[in-house]
N, C-alpha and C. Protein backbone atom coordinates (compact mmCIF):
# COMPACT_ATOMS: atom_id res chain seq x y z
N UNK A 1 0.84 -1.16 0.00
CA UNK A 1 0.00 0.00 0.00
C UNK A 1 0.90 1.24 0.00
N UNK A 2 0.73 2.10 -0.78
CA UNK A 2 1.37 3.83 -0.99
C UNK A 2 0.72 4.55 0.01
N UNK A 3 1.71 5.61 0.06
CA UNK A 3 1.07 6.18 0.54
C UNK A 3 0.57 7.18 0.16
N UNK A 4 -0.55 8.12 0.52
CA UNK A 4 -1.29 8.95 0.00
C UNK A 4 -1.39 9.85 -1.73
N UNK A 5 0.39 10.69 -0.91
CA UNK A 5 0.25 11.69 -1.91
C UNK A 5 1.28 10.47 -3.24
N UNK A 6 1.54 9.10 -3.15
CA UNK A 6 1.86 8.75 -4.88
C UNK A 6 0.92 8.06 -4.99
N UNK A 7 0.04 7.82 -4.04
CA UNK A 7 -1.98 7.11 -4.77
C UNK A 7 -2.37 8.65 -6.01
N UNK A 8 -1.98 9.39 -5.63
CA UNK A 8 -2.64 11.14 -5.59
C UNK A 8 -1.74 11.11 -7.04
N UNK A 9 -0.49 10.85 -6.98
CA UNK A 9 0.65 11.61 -8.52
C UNK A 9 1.18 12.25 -7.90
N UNK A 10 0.94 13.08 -6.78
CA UNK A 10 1.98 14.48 -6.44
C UNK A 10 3.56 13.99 -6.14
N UNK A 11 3.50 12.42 -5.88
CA UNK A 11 5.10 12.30 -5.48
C UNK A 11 5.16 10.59 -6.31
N UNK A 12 6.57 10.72 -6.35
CA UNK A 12 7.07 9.15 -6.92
C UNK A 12 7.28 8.49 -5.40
N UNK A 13 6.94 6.89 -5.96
CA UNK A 13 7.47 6.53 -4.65
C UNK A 13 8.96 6.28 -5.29
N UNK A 14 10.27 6.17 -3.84
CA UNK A 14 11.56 6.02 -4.44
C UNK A 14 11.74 4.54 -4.30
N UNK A 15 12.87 4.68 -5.38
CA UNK A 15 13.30 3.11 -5.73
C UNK A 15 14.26 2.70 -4.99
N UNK A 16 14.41 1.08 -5.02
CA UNK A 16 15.54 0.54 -4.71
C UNK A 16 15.89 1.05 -3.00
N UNK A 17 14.58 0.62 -1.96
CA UNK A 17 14.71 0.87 -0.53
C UNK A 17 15.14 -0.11 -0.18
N UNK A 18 14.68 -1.29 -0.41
CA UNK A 18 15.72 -2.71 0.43
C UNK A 18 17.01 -2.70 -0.18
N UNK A 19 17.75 -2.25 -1.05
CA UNK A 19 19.12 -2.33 -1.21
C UNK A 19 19.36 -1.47 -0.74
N UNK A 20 18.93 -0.09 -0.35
CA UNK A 20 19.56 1.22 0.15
C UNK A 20 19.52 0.65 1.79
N UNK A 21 18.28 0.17 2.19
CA UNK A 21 18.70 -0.20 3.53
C UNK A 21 19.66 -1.15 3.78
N UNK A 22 19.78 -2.62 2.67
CA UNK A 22 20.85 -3.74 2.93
C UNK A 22 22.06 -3.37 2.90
N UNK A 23 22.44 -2.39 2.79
CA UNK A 23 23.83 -1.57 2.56
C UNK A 23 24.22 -1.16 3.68
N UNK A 24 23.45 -0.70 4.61
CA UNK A 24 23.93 0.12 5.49
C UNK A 24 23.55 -0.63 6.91
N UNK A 25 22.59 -1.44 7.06
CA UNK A 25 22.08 -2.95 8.04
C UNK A 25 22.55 -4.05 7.91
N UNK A 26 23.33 -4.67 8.92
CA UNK A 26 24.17 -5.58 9.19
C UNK A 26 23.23 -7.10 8.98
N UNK A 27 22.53 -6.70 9.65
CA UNK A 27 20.67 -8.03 9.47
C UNK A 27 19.79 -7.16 8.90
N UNK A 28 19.43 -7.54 7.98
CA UNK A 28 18.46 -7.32 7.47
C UNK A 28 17.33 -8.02 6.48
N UNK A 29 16.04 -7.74 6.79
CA UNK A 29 15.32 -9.16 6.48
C UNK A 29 14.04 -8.37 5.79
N UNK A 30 13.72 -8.55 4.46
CA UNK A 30 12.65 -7.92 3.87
C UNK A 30 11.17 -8.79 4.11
N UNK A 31 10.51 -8.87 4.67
CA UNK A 31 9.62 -9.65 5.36
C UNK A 31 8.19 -8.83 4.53
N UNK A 32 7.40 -9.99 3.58
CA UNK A 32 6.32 -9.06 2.97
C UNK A 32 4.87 -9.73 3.60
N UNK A 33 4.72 -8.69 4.75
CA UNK A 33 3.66 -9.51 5.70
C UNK A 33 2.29 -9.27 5.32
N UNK A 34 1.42 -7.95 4.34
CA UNK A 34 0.49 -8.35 3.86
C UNK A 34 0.53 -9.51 3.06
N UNK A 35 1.40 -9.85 1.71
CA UNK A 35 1.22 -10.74 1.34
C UNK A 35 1.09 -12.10 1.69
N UNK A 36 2.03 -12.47 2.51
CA UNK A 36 2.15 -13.35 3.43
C UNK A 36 0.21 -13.32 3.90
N UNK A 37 -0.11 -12.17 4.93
CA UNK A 37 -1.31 -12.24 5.66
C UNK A 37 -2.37 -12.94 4.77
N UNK A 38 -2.68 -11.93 3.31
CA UNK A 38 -3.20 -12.61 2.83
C UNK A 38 -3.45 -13.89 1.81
N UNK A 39 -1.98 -14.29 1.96
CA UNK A 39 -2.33 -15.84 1.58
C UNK A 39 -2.88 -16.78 2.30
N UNK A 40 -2.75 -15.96 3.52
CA UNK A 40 -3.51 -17.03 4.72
C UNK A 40 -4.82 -16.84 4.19
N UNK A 41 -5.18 -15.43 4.11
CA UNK A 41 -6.44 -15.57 3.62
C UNK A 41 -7.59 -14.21 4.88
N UNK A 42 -5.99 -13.29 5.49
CA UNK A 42 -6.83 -11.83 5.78
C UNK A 42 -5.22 -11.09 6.01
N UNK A 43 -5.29 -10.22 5.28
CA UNK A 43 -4.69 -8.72 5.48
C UNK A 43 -4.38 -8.26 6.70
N UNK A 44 -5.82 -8.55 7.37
CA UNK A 44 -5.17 -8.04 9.00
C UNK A 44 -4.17 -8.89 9.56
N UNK A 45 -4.06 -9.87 9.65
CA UNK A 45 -2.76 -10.35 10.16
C UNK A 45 -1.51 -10.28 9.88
N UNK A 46 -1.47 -9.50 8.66
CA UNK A 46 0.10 -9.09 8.47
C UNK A 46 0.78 -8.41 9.94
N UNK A 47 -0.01 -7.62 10.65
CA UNK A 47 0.90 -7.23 12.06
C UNK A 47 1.52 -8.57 12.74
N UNK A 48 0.86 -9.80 12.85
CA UNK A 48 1.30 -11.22 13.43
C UNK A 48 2.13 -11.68 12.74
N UNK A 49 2.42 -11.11 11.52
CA UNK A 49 3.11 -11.87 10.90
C UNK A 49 4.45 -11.29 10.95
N UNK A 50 4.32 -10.11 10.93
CA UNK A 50 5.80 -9.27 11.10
C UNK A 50 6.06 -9.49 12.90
N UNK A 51 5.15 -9.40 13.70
CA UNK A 51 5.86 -9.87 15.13
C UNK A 51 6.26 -11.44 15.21
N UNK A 52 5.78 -12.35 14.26
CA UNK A 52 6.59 -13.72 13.89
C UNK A 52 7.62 -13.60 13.69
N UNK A 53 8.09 -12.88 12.83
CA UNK A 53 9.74 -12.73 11.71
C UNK A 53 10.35 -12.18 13.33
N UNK A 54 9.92 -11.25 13.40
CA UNK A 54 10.74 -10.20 14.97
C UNK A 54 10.77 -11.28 15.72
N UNK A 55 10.28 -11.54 16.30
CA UNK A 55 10.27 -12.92 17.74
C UNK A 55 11.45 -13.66 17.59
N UNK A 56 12.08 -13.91 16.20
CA UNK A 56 13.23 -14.57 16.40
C UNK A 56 14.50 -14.00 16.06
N UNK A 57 14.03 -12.84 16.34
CA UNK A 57 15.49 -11.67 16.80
C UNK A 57 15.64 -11.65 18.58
N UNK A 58 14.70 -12.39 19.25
CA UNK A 58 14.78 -12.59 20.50
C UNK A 58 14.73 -13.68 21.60
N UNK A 59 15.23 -13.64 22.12
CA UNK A 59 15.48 -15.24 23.29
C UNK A 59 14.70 -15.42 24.19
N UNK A 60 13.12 -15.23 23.40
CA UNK A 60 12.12 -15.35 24.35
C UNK A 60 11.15 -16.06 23.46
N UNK A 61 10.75 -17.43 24.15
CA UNK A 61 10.02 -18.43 24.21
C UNK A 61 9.11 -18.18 23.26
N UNK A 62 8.92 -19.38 21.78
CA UNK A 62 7.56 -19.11 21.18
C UNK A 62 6.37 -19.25 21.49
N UNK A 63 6.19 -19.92 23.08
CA UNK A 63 5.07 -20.19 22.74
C UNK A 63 4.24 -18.90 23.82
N UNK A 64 5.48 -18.42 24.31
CA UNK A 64 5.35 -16.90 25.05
C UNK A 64 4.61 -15.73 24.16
N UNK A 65 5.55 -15.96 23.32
CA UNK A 65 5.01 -14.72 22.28
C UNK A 65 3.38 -15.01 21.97
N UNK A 66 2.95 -16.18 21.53
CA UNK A 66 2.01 -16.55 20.77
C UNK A 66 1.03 -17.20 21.88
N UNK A 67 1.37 -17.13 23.06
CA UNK A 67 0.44 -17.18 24.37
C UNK A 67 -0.19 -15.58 24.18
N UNK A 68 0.75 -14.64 24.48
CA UNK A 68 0.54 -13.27 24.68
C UNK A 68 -0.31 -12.62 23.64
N UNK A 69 0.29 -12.84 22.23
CA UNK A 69 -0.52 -12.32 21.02
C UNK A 69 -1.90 -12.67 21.34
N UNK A 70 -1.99 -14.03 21.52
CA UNK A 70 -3.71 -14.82 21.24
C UNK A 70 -4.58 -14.39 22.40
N UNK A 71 -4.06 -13.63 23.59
CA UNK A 71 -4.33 -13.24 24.69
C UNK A 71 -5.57 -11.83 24.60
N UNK A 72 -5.17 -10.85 23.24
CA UNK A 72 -5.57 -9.87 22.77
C UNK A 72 -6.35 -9.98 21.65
N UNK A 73 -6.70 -10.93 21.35
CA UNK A 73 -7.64 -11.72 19.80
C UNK A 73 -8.49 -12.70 20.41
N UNK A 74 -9.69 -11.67 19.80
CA UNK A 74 -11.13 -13.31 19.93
C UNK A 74 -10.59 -14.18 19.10
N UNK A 75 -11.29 -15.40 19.92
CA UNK A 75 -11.05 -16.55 19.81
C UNK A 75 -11.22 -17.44 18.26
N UNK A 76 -12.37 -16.45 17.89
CA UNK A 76 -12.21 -16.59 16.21
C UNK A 76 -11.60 -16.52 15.18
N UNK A 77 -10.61 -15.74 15.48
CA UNK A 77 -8.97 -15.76 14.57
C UNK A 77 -7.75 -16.26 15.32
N UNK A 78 -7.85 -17.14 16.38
CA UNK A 78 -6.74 -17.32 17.22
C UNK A 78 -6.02 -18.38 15.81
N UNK A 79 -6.63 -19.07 15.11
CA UNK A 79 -6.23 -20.23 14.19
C UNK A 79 -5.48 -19.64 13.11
N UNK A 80 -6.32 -18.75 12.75
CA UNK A 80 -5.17 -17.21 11.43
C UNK A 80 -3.92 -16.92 12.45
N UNK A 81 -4.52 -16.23 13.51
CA UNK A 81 -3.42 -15.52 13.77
C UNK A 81 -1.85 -16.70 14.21
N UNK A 82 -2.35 -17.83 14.45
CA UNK A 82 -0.92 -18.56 15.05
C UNK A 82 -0.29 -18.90 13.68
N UNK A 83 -0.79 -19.36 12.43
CA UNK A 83 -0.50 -19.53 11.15
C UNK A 83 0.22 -18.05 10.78
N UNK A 84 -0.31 -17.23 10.63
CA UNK A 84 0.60 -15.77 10.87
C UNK A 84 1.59 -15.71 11.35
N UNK A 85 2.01 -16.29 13.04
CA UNK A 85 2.69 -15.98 13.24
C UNK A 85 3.68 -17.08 13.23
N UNK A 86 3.70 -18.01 13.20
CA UNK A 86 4.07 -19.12 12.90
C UNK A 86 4.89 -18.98 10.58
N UNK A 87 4.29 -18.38 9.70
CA UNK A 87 5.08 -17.78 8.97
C UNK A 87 5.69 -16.70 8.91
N UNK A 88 5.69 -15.79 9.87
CA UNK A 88 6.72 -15.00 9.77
C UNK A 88 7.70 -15.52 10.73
N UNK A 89 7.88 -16.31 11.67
CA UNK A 89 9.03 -16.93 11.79
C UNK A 89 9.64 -17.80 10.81
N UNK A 90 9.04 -18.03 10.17
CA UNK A 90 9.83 -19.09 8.90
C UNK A 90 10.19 -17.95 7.76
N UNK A 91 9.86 -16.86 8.22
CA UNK A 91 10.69 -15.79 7.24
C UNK A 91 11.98 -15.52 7.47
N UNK A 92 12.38 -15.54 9.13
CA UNK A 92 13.79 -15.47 9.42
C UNK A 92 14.76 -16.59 9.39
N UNK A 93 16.18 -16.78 8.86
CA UNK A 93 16.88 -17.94 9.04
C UNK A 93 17.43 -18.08 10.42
């Protein structure tokens, strides 16, 4: 998703941001979590999916993270959201 003003024309979006950032970031991990979200099959979970990829930049327990996440989500997407988050950890090596 763009943002506003290159939906609008008034601005280009600029090129070539994941190489401008891989240049200068020691780790760096291009993680495409709408897409990802919605192959699961909803958009909104791209946020679960990018705190998947993140979670394993840290030495804290998966099933911590994904206790805590499901803690803040009816119970009706708890099944999206662990699949969410469960691929964005398989985004990081």
């Amino acid at each position: 998703m763009s943002p506003p003003a290159i939906n609008l024309g008034e601005m280009e979006y600029p090129g070539a941001i994941p190489e401008t950032i891989r240049s200068r970031v020691r780790n760096f991990y291009l993680v495409k979590g709408t897409e990802i979200a919605l192959q699961l099959g909803d958009a909104r979970a791209a946020n679960v999916v990018l705190l998947g990829a993140m979670s394993k930049c840290f030495e804290v327990d998966e099933n911590l993270w994904l206790k805590t996440i499901l803690n803040y989500l009816p119970p009706k997407v708890h099944e999206l959201n662990r699949k969410a988050f469960s691929a964005g950890r398989d985004q990081i090596s």
